[in-house]
N, C-alpha and C. Protein backbone atom coordinates (compact mmCIF):
# COMPACT_ATOMS: atom_id res chain seq x y z
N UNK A 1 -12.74 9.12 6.94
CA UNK A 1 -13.85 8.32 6.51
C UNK A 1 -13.98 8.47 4.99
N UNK A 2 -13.90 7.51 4.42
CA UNK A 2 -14.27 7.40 2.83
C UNK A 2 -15.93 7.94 2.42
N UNK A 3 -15.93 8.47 1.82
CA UNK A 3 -17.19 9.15 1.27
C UNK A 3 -17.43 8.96 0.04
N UNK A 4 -18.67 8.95 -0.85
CA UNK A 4 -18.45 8.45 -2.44
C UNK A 4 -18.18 7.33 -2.61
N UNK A 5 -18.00 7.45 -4.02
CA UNK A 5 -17.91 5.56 -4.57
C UNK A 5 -16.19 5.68 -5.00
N UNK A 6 -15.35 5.20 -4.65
CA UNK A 6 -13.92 4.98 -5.26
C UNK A 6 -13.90 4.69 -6.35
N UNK A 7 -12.97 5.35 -6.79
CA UNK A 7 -12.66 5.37 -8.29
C UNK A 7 -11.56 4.89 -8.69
N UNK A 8 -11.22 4.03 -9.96
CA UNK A 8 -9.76 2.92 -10.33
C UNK A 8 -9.23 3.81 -11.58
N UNK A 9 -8.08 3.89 -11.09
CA UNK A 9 -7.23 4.07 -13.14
C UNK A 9 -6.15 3.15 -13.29
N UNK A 10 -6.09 2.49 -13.78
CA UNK A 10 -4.46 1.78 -14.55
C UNK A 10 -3.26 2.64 -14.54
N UNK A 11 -2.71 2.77 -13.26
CA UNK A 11 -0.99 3.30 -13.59
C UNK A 11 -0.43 2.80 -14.13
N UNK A 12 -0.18 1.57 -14.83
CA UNK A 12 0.32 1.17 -15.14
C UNK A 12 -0.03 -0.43 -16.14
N UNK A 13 0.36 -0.93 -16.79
CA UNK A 13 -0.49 -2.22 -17.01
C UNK A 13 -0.57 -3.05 -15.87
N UNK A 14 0.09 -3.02 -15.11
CA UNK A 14 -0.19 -4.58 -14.03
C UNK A 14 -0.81 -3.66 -13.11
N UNK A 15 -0.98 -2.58 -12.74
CA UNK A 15 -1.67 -1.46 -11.16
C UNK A 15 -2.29 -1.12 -11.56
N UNK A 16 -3.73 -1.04 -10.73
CA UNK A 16 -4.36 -0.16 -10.30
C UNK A 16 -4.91 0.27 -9.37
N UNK A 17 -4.84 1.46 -9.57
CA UNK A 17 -4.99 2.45 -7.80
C UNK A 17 -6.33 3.03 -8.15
N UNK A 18 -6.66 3.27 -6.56
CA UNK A 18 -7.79 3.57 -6.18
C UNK A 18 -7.66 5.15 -5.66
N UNK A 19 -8.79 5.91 -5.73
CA UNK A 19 -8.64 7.29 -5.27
C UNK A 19 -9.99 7.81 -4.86
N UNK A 20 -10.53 8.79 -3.96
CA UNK A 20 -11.43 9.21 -3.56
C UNK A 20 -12.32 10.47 -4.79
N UNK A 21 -13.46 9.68 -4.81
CA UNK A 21 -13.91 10.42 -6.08
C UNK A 21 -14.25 11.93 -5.47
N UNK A 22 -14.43 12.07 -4.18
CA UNK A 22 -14.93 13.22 -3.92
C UNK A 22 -13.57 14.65 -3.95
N UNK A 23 -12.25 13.70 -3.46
CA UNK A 23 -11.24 14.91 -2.50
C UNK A 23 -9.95 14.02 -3.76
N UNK A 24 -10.07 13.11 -4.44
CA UNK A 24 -8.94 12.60 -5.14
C UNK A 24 -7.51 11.91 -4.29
N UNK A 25 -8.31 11.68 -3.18
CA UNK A 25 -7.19 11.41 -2.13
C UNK A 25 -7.00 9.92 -2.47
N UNK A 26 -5.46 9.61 -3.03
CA UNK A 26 -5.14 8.25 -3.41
C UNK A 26 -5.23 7.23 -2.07
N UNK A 27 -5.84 5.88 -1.91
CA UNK A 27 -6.23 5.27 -0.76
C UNK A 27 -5.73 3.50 -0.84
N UNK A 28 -5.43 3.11 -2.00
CA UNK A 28 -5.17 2.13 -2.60
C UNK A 28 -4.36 1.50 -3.74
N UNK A 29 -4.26 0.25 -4.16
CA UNK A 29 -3.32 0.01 -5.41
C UNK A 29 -3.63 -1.82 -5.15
N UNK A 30 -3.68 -2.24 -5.99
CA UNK A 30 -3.47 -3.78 -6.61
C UNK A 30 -3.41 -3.63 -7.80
N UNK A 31 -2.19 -5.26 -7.95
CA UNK A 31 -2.36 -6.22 -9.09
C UNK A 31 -3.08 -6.53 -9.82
N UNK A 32 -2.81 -6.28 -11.16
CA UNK A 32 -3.99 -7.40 -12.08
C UNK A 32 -3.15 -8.44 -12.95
N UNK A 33 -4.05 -9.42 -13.17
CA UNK A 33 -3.52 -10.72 -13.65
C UNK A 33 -2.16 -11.03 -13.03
N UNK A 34 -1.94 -11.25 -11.66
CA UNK A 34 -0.81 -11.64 -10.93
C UNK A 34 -1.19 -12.33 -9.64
N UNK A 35 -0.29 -13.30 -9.88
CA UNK A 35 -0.85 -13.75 -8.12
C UNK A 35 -0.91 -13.17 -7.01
N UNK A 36 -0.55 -11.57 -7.14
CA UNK A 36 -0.94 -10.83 -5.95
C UNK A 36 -2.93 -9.89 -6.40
N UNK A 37 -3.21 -10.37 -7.51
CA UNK A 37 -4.31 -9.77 -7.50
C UNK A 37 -5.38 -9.90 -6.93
N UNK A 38 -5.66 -10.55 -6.29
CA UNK A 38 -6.84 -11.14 -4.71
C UNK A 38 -6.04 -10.54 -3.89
N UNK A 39 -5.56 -9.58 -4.13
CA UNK A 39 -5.41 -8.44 -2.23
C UNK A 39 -5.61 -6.88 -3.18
N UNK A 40 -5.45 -5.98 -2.30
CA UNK A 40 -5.54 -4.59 -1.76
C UNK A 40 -4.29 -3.85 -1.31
N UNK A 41 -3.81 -3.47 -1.64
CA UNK A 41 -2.59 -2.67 -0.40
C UNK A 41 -3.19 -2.03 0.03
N UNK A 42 -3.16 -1.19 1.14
CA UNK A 42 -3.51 0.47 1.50
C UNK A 42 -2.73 0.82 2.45
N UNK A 43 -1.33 1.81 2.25
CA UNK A 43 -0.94 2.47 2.90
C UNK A 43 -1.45 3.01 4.23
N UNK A 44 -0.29 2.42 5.07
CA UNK A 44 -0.51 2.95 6.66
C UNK A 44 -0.59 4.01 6.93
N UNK A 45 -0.68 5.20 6.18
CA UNK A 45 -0.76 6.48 6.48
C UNK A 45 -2.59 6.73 6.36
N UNK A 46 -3.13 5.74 5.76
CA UNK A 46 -4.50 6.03 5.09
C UNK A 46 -4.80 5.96 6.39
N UNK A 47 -4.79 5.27 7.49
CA UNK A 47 -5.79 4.45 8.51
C UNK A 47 -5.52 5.81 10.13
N UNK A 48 -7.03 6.56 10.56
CA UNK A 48 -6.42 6.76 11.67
C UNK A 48 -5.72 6.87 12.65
N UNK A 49 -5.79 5.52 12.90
CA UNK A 49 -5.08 5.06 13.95
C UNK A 49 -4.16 3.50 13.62
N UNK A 50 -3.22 4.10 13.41
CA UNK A 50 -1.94 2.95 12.82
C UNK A 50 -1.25 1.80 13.80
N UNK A 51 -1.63 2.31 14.98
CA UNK A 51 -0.63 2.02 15.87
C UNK A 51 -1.12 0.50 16.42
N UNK A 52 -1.83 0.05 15.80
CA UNK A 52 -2.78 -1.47 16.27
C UNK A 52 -2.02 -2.49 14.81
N UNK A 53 -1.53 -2.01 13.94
CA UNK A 53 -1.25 -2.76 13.03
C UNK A 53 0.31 -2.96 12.71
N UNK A 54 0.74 -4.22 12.47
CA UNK A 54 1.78 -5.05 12.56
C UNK A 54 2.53 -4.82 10.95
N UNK A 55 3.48 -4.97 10.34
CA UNK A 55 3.83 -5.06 9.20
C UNK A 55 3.74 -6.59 8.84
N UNK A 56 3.72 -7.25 8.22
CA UNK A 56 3.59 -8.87 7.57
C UNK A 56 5.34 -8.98 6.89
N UNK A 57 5.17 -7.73 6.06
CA UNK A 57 6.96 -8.12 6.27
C UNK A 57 7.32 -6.67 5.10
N UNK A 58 8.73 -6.24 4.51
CA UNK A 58 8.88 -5.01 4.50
C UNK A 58 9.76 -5.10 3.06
N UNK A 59 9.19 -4.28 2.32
CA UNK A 59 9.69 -4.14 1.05
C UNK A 59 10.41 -3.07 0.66
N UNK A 60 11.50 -3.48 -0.52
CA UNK A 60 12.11 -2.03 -1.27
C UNK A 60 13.42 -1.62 0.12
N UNK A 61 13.34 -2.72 0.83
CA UNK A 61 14.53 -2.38 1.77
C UNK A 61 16.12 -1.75 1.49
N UNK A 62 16.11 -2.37 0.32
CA UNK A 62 17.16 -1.92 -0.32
C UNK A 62 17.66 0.09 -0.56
N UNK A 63 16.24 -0.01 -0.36
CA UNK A 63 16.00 1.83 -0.80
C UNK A 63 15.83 2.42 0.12
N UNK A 64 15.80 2.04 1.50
CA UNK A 64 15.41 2.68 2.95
C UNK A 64 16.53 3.72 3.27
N UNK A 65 16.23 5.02 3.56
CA UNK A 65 17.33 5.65 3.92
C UNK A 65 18.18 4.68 5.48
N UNK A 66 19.37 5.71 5.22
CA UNK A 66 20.68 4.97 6.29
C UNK A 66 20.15 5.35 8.01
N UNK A 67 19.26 6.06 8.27
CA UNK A 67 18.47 6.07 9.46
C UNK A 67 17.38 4.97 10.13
N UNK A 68 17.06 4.86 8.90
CA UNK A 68 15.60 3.36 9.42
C UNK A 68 16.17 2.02 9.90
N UNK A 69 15.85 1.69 10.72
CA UNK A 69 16.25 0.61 11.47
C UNK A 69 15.16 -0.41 11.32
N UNK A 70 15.25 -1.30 11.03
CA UNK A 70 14.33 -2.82 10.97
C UNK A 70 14.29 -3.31 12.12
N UNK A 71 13.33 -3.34 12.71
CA UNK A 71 13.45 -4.11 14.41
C UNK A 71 12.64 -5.47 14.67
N UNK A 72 11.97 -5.84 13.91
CA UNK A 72 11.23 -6.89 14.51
C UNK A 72 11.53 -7.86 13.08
N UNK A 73 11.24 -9.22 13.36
CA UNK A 73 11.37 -9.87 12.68
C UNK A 73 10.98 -10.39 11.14
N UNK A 74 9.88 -9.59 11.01
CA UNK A 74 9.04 -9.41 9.40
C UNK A 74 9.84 -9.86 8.13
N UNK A 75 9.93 -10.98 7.30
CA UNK A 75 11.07 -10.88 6.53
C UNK A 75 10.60 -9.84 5.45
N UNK A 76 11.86 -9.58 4.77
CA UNK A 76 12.56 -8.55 4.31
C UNK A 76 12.57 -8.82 2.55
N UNK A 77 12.24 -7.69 1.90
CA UNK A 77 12.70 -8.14 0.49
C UNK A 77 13.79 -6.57 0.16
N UNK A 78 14.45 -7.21 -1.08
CA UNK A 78 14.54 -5.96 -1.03
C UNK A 78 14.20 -5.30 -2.49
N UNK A 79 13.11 -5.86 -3.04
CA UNK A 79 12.16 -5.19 -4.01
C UNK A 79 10.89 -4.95 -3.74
């Protein structure tokens, strides 16, 4: 459960991530000035219970170790 008010820093010029002001636990990341900046990411590890949620589709594939297998249809980038 999130507690406190979330807090933003600029990693970078185009990111910024979000973190728990109380425990510093990183929870988030978006775009600025990009057409991905009207969303949110948040890592599937953040959420309880993961197992209700679908991928939309799968990035950085290129970098997946030689064990991970892609199984369902989600397209694919590989950046």
């Amino acid at each position: 459960m999130l507690q406190g008010t979330p807090k933003e820093y600029a990693s970078s010029e185009h990111v910024r991530r979000s973190f728990c002001e109380l425990c510093s636990s990183p929870f988030a990341y978006g775009y600025v000035d990009s057409p991905e900046s009207n969303k949110i990411f948040i890592p599937v590890g953040v959420f309880d219970d993961p197992s209700e949620l679908k991928p939309q589709k799968h990035i950085w594939v290129s970098q997946k170790l030689p064990w991970v297998h892609i199984s369902d249809d989600a397209p694919q980038r590989d950046i």
